[in-house]
C-alpha atoms as a PDB file:
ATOM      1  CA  UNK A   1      83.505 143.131 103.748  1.00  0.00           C
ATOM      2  CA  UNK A   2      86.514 144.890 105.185  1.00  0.00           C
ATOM      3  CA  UNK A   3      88.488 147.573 104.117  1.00  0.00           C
ATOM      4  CA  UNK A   4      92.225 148.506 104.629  1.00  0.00           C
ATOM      5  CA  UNK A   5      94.654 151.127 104.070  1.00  0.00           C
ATOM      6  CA  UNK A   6      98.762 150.832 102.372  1.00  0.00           C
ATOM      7  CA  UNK A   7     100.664 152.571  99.414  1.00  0.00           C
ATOM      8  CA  UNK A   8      98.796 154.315  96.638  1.00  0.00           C
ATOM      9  CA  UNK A   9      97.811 152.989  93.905  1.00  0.00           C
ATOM     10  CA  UNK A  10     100.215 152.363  90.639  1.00  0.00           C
ATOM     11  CA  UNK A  11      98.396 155.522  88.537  1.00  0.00           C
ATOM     12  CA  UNK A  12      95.673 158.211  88.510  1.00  0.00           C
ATOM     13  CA  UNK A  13      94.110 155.924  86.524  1.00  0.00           C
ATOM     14  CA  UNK A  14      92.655 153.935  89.642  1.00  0.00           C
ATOM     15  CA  UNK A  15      90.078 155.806  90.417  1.00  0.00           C
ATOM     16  CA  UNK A  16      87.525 153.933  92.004  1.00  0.00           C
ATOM     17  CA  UNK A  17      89.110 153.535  95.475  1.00  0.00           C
ATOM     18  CA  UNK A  18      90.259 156.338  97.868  1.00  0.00           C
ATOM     19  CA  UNK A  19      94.386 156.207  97.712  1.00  0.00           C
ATOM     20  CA  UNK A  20      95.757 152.955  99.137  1.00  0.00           C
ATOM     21  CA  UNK A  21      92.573 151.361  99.756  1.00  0.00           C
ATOM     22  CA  UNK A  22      91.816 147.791  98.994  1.00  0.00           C
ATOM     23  CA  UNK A  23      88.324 145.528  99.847  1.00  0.00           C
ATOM     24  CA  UNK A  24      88.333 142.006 101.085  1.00  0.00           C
ATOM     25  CA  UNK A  25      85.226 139.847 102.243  1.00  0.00           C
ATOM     26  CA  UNK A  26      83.880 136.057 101.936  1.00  0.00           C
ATOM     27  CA  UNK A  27      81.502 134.802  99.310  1.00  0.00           C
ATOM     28  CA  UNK A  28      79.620 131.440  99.636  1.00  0.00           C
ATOM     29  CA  UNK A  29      80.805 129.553  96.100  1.00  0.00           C
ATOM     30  CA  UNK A  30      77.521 128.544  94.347  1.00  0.00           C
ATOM     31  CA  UNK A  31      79.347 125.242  92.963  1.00  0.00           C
ATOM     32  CA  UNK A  32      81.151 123.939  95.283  1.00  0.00           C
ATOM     33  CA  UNK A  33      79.437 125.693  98.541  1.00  0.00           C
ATOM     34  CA  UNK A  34      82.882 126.594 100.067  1.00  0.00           C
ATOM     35  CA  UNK A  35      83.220 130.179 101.602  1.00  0.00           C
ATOM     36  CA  UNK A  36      86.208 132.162  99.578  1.00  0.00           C
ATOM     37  CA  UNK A  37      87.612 134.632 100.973  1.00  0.00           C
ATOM     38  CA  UNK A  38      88.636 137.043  98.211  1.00  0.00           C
ATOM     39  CA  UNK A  39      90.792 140.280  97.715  1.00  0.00           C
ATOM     40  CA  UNK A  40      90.349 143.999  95.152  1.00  0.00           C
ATOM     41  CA  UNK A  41      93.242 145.430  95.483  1.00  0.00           C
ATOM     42  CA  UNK A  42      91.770 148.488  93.385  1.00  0.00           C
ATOM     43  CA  UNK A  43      88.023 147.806  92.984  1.00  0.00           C
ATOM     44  CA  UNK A  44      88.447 146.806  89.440  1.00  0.00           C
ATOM     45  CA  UNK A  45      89.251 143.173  89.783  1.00  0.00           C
ATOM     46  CA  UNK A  46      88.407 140.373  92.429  1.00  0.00           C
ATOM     47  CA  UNK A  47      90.640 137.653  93.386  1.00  0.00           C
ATOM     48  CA  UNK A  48      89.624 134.718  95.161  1.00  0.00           C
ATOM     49  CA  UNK A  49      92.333 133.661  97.527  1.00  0.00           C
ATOM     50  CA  UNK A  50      91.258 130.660  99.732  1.00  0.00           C
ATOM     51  CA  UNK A  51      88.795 127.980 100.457  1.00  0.00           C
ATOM     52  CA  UNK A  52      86.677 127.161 103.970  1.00  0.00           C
ATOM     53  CA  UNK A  53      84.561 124.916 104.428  1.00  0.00           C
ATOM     54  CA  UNK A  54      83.469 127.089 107.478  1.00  0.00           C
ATOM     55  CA  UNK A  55      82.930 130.392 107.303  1.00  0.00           C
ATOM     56  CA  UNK A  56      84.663 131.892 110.643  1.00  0.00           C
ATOM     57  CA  UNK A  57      87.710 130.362 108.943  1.00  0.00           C
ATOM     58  CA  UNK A  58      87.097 132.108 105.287  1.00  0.00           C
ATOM     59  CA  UNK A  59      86.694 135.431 107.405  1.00  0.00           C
ATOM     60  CA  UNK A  60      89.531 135.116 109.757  1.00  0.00           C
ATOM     61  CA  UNK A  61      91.481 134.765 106.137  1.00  0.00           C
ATOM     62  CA  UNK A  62      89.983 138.392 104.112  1.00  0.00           C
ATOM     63  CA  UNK A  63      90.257 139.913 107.553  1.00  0.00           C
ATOM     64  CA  UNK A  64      94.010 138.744 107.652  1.00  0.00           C
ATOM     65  CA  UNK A  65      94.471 140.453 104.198  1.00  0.00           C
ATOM     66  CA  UNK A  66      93.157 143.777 105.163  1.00  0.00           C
ATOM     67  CA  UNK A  67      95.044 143.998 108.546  1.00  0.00           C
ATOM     68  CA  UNK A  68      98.489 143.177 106.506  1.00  0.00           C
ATOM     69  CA  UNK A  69      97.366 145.908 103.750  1.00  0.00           C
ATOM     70  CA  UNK A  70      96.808 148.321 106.927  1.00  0.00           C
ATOM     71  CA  UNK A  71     100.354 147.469 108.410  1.00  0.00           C
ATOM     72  CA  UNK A  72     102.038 147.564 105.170  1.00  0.00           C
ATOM     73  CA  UNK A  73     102.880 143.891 104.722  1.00  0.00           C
ATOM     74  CA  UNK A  74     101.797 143.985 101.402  1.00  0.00           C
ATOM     75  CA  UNK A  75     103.849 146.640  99.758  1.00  0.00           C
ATOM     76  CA  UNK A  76     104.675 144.695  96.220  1.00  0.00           C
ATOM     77  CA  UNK A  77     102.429 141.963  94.066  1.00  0.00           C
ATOM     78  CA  UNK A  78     105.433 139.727  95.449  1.00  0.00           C
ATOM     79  CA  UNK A  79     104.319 140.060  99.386  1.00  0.00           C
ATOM     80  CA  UNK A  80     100.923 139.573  98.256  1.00  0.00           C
ATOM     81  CA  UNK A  81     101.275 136.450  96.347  1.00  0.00           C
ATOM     82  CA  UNK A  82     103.627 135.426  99.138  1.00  0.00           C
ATOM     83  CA  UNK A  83     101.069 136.249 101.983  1.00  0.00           C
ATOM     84  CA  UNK A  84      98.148 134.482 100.373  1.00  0.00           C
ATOM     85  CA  UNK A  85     100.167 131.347  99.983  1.00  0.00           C
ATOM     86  CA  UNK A  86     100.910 131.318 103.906  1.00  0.00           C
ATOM     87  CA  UNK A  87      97.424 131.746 104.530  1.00  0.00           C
ATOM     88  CA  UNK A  88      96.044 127.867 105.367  1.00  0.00           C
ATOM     89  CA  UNK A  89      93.118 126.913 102.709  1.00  0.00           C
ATOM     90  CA  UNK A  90      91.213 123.541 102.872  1.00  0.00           C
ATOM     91  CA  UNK A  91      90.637 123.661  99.319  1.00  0.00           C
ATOM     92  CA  UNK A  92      91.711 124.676  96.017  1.00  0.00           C
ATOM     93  CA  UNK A  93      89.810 128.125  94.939  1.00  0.00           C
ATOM     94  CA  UNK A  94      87.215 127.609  92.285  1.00  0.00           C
ATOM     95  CA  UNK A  95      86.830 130.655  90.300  1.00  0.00           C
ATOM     96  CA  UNK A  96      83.371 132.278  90.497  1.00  0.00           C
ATOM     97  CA  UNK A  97      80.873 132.401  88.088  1.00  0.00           C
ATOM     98  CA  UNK A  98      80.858 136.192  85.827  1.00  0.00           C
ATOM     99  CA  UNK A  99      77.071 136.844  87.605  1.00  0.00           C
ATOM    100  CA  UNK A 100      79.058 136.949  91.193  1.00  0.00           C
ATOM    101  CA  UNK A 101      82.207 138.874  90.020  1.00  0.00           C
ATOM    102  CA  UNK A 102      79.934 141.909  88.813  1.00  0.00           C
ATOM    103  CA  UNK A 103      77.601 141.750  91.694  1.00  0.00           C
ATOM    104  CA  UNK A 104      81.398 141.456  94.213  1.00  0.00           C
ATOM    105  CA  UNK A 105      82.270 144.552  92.231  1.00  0.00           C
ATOM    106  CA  UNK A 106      79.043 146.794  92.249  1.00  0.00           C
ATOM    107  CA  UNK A 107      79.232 146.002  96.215  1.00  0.00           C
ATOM    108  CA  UNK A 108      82.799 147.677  95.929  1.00  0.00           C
ATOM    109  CA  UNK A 109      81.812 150.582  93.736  1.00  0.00           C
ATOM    110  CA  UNK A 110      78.538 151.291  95.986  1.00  0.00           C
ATOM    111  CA  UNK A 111      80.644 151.282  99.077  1.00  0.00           C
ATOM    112  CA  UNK A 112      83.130 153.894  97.263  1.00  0.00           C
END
């Protein structure tokens, strides 16, 4: 799991994470036993962003996110949508099942 540094959040209301901070990491999909590489911008939500079948490649992607957070790449929802989409992906991302979104998310909170 990595974590990097931009703009603060949108409101006080995000209170989980320090100011600016966002998580990304890998997680081995239980269906289709690709590694995702996945994105919380705020520690409320996780987005799964691409598909490896390897899992260097699946890290070299969430560690891409974080260092383009840090340098402030991803200043809008625009840039990130945009940056995601450049990223390369060898599959479509499967969404994971509710059990592994809560457990992605306690991770987050503990690390907090």
């Amino acid at each position: 799991m990595s974590k990097g540094f931009g703009k603060q959040p949108p409101s006080e209301d995000w209170t989980i994470l320090t100011e600016g901070e966002i998580f990304t990491g890998i997680v081995k999909h239980p269906g289709t036993k690709l590694w995702q590489s996945w994105i919380s911008l705020y520690g409320i939500e996780v987005a799964c962003v691409t598909a490896h079948r390897n899992k260097e490649a699946a890290d070299k992607a969430a560690q891409s996110l974080a260092a383009a957070w840090k340098e402030g790449k991803l200043a809008t929802a625009e840039d990130v949508s945009r940056f995601i989409q450049s990223i390369e992906t060898d599959a479509l991302v499967q969404p994971l099942p509710p059990k592994d979104l809560k457990r992605l998310i306690q991770r987050i909170q503990d690390l907090s």
